[in-house]
Protein backbone atom coordinates (compact mmCIF):
# COMPACT_ATOMS: atom_id res chain seq x y z
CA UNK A 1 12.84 18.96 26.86
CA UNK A 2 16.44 19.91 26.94
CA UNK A 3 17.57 22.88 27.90
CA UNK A 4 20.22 24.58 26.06
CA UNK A 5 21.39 28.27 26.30
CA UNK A 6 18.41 29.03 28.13
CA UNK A 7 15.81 28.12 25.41
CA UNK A 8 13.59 24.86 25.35
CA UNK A 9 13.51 23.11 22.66
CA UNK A 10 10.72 20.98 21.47
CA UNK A 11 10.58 18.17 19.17
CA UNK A 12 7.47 16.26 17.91
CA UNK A 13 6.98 12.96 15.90
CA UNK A 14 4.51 12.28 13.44
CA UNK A 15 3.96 9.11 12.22
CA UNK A 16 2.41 9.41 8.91
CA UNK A 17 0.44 6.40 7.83
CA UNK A 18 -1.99 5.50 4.77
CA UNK A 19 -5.36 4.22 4.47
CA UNK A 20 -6.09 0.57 5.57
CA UNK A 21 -6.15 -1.84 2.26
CA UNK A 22 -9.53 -3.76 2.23
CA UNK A 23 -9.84 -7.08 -0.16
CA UNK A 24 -12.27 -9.65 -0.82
CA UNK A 25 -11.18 -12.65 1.82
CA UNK A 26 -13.03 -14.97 -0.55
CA UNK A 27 -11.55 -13.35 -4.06
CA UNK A 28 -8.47 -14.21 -6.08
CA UNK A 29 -6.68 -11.50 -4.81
CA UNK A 30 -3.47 -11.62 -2.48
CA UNK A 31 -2.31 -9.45 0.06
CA UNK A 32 0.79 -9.80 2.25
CA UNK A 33 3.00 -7.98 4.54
CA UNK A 34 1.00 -4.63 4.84
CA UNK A 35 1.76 -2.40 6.68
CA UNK A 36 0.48 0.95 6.62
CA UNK A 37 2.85 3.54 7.95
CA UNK A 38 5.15 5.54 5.90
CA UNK A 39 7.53 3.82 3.67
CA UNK A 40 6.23 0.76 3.96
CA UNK A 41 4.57 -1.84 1.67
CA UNK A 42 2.23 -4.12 0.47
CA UNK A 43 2.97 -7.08 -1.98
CA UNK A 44 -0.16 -8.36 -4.30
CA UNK A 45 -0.54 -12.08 -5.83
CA UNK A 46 -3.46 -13.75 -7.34
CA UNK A 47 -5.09 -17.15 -6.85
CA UNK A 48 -3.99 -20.14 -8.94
CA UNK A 49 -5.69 -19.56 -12.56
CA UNK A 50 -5.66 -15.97 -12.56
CA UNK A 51 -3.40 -12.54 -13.86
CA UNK A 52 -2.35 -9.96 -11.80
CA UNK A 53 -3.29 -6.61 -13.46
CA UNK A 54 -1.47 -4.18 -11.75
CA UNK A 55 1.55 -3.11 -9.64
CA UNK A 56 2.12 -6.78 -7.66
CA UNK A 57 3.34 -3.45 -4.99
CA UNK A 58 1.95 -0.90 -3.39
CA UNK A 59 4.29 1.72 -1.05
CA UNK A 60 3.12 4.14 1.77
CA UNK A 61 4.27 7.52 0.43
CA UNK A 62 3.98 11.25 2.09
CA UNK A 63 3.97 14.08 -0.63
CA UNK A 64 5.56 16.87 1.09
CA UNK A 65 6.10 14.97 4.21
CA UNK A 66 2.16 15.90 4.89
CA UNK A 67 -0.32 13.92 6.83
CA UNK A 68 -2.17 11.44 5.27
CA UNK A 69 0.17 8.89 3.58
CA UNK A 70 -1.26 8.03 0.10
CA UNK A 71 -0.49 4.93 -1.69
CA UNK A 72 1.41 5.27 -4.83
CA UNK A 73 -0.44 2.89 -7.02
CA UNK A 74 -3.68 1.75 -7.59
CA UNK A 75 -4.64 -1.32 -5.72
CA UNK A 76 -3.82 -4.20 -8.77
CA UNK A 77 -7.39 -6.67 -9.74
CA UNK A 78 -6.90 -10.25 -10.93
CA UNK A 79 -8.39 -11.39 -14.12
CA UNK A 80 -9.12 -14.86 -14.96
CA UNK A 81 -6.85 -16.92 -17.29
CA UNK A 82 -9.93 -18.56 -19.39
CA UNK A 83 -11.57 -15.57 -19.68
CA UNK A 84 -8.19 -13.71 -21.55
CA UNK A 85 -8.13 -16.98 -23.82
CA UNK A 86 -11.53 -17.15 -24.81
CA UNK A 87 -11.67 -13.42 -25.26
CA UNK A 88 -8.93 -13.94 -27.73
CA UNK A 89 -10.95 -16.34 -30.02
């Protein structure tokens, strides 16, 4: 605390931070460099032979600077190659 003028002052940090992202270890999906506090990000790939559907990004955003962090897009799915191309037929 510093004192200044006689008055205290007090400061407090917060460090707002989203929900933990969860994937399949054995599906097509990718995740890499998540973190989950404010501002930060997650970056989404899929396996060899499959789409992304989806934001390949996900960011740790704070509506209102209020506790908890929300992601700002939907976690993305992959969708198999063959499947679109025999669909199409």
């Amino acid at each position: 605390m510093d004192k200044v003028k006689g008055y205290f002052c007090h400061f407090s940090l917060s460090v707002i931070n989203c929900t933990s992202l969860t994937i399949d270890p054995i599906g097509p999906l990718r995740i890499r460099n998540c973190k989950y506090h404010y501002g930060a990000q997650c970056n989404f790939s899929c396996a060899i032979g499959y789409c992304l559907i989806g934001s390949s990004t996900v960011t740790c955003v704070a509506p209102g600077n209020q506790h908890p962090g929300v992601w700002n897009n939907r976690i993305p799915t992959c969708e198999d190659k063959l499947e679109n191309v025999t669909s199409l037929n």
